[in-house]
N, C-alpha and C. Protein backbone atom coordinates (compact mmCIF):
# COMPACT_ATOMS: atom_id res chain seq x y z
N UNK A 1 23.71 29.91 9.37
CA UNK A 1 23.68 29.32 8.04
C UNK A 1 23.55 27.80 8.12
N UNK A 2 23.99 27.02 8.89
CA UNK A 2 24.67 25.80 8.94
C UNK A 2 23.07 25.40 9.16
N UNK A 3 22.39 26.09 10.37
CA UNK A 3 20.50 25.76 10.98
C UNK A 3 19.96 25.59 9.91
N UNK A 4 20.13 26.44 8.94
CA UNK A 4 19.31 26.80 7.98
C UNK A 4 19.49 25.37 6.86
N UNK A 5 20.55 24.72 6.69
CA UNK A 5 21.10 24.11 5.46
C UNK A 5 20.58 22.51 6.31
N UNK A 6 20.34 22.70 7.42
CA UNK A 6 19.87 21.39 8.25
C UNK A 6 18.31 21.33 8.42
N UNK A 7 17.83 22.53 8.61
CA UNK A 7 16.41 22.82 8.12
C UNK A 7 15.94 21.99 6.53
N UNK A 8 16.46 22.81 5.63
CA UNK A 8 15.88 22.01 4.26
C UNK A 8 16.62 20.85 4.30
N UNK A 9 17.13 20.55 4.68
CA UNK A 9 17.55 18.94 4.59
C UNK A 9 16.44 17.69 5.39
N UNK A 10 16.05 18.50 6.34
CA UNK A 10 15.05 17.55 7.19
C UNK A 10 13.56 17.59 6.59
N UNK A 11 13.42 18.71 5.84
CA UNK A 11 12.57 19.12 4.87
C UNK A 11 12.21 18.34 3.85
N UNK A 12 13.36 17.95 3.06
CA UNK A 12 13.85 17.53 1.88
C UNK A 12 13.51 16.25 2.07
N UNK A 13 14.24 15.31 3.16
CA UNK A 13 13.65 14.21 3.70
C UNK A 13 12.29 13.59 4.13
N UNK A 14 12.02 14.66 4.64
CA UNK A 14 10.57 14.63 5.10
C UNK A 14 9.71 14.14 3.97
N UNK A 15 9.50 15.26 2.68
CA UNK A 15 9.05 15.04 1.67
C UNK A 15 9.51 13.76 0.80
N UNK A 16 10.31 13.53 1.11
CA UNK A 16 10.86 12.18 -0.17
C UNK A 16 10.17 10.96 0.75
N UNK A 17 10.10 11.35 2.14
CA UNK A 17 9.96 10.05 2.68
C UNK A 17 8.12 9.69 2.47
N UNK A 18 7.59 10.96 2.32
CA UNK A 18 5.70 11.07 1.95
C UNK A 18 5.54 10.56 1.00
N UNK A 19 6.82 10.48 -0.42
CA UNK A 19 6.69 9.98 -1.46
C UNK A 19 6.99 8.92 -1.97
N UNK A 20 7.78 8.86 -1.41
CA UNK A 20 8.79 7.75 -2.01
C UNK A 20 8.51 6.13 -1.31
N UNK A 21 8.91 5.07 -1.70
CA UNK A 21 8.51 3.93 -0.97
C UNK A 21 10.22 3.16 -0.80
N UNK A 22 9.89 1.99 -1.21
CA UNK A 22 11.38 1.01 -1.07
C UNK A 22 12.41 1.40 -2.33
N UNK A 23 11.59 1.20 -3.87
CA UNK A 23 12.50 1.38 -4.97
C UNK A 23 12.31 2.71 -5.45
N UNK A 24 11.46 3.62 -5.29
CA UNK A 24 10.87 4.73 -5.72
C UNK A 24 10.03 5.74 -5.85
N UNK A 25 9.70 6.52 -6.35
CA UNK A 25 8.74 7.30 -6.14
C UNK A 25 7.26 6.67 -6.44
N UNK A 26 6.32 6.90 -5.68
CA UNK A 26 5.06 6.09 -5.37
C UNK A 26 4.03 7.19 -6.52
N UNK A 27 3.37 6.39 -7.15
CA UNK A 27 2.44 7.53 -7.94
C UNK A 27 1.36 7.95 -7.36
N UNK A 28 0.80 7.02 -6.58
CA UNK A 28 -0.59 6.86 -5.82
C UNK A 28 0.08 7.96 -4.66
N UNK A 29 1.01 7.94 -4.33
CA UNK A 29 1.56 8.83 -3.29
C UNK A 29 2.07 10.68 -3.32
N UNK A 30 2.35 10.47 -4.91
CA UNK A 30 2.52 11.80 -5.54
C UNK A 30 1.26 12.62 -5.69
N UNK A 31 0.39 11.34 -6.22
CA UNK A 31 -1.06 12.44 -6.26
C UNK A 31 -1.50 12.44 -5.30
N UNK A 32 -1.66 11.93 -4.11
CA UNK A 32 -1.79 12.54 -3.04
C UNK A 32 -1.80 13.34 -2.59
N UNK A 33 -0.12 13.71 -2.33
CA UNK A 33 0.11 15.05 -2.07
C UNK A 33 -0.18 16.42 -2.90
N UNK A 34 0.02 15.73 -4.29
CA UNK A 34 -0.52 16.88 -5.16
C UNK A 34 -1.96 17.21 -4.47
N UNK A 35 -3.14 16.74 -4.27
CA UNK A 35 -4.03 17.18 -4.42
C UNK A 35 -4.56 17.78 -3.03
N UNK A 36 -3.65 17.01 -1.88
CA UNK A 36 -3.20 17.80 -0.73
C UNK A 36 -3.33 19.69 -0.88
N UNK A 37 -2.14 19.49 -1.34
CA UNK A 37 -1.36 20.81 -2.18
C UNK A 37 -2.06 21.25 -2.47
N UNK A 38 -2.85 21.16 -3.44
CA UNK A 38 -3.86 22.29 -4.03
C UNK A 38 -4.65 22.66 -3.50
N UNK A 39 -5.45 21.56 -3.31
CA UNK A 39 -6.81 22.17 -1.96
C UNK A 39 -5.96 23.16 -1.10
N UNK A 40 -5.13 23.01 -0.42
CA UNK A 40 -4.58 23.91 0.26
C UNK A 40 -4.58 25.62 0.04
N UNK A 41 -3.92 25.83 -1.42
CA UNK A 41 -3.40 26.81 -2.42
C UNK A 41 -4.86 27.48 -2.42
N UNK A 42 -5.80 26.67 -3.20
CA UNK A 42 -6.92 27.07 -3.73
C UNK A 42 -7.88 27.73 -2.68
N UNK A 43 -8.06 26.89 -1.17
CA UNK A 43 -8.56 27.49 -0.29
C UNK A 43 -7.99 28.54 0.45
N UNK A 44 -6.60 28.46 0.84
CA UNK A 44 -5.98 30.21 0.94
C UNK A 44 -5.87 30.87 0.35
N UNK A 45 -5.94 30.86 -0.76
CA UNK A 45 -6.40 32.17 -2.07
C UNK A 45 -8.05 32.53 -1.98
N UNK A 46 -8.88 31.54 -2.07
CA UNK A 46 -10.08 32.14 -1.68
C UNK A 46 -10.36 33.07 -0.23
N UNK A 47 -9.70 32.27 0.55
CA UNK A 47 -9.63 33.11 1.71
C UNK A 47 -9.17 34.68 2.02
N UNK A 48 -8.03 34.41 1.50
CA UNK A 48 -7.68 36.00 1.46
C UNK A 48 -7.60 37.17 0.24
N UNK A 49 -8.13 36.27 -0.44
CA UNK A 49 -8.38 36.88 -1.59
C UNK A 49 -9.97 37.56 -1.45
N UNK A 50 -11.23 36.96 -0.53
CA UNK A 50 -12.23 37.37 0.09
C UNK A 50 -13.07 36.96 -1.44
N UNK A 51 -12.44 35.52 -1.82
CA UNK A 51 -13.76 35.36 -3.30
C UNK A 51 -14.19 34.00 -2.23
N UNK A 52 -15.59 33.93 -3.46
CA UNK A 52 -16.49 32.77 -3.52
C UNK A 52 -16.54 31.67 -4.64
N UNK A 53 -16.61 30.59 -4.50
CA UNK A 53 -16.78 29.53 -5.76
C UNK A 53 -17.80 28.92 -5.67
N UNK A 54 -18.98 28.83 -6.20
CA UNK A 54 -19.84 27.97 -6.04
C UNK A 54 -19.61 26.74 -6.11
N UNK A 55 -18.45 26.00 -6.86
CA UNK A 55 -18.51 24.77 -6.81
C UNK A 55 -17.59 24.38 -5.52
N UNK A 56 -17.18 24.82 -4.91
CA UNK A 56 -15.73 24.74 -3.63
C UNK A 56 -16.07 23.60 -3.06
N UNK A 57 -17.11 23.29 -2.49
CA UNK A 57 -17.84 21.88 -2.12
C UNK A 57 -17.22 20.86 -2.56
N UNK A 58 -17.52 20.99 -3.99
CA UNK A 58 -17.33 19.48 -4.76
C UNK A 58 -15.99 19.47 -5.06
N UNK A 59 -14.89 20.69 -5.55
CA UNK A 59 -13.36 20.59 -5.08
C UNK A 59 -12.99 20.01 -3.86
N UNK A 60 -13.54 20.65 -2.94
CA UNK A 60 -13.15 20.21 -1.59
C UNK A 60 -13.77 18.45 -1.41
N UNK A 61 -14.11 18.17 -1.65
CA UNK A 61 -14.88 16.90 -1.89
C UNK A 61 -13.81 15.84 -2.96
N UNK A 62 -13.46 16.11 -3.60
CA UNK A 62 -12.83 15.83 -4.95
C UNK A 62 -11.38 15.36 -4.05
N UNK A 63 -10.47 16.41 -4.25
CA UNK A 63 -9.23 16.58 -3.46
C UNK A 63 -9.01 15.85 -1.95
N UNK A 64 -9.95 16.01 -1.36
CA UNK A 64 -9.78 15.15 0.24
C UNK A 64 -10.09 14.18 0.14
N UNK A 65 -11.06 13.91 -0.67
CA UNK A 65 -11.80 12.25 -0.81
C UNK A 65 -10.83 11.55 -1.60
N UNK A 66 -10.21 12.36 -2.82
CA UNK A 66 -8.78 11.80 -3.72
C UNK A 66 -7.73 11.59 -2.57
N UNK A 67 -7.87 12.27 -2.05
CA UNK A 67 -6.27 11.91 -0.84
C UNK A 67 -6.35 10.92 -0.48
N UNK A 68 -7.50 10.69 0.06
CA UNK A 68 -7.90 9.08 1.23
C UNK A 68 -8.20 8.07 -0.02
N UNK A 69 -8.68 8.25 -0.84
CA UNK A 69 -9.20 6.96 -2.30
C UNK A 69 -7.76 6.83 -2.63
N UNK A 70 -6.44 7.80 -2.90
CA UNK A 70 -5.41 7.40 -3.35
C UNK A 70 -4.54 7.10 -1.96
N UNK A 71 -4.66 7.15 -1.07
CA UNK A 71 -4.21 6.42 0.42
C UNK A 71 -4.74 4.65 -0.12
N UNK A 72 -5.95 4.74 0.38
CA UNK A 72 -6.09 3.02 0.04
C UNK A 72 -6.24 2.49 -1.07
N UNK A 73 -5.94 2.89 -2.39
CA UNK A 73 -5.38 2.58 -3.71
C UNK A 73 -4.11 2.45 -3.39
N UNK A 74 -3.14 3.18 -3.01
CA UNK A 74 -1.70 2.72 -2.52
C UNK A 74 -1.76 1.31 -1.90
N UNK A 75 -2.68 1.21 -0.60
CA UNK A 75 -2.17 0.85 -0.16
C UNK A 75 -2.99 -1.30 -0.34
N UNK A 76 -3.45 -1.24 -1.59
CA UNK A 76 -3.72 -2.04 -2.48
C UNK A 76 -3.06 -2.65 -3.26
N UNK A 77 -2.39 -1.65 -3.89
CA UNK A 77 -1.48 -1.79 -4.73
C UNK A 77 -0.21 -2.06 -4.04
N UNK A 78 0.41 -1.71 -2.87
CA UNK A 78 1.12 -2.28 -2.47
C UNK A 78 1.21 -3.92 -2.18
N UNK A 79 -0.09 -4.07 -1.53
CA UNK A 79 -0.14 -5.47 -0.85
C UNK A 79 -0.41 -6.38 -1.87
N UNK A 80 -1.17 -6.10 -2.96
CA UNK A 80 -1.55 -7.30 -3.97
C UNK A 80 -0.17 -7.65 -5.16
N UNK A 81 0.56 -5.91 -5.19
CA UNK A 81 1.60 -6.53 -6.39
C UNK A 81 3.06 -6.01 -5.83
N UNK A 82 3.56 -5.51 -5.27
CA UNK A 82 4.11 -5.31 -4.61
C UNK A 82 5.25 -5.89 -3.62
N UNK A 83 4.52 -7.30 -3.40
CA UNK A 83 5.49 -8.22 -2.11
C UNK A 83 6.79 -8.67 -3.27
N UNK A 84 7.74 -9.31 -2.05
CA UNK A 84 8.51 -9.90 -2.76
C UNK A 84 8.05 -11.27 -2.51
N UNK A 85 8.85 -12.24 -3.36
CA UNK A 85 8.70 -13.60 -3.28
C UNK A 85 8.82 -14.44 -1.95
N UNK A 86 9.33 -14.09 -1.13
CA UNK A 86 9.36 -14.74 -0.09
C UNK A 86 8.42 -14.34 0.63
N UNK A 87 7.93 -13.04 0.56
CA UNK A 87 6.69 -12.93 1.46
C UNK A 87 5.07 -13.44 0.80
N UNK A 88 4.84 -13.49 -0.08
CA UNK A 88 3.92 -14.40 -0.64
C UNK A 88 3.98 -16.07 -0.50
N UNK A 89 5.16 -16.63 -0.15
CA UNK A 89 5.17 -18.30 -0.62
C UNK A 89 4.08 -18.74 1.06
N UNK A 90 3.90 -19.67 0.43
CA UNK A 90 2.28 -20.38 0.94
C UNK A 90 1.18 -19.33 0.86
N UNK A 91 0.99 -18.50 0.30
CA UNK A 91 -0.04 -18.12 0.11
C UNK A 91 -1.22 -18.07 -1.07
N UNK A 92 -2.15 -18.38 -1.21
CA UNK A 92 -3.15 -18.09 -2.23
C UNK A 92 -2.90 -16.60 -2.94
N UNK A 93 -2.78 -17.42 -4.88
CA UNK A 93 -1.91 -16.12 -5.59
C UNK A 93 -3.50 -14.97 -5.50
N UNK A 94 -4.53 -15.48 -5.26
CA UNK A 94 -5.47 -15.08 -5.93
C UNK A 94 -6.27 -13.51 -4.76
């Protein structure tokens, strides 16, 4: 029992830590994973479900390319608004 309750805990962590940043939950980071997630869902259901989508391409396209576009949108948004004051001074605000 005790394995088990240390299992979802490292779990639990795991996930907050994909999401979450210094003060909070990251949005650029949530949809991420959301769309992680789905592609996932959507392509093992086609799979064993033994269907076809004609558009699966452009999902699959959509969702992975959203993962990495909302990776360096994060990680934009971190660096331009994000700092604190001491790590910006002498620098150009612009």
């Amino acid at each position: 029992m005790r394995n088990t309750e240390s299992v979802h805990m490292t779990v639990k962590q795991f996930l907050k830590g994909i999401m979450w940043e210094a003060e909070g939950p990251s949005l650029t980071r949530v949809l991420t994973v959301f769309a992680v997630f789905l592609f996932t869902v959507v392509t093992l259901y086609l799979v064993f479900a033994g269907h076809s989508w004609e558009h699966y391409d452009t999902f699959a396209g959509i969702a992975g390319g959203g993962g990495l576009l909302g990776q360096v949108g994060n990680k934009f948004i971190n660096s331009k608004f994000n700092r604190s004051p001491r790590e910006t001074e002498g620098r150009d605000p612009g």
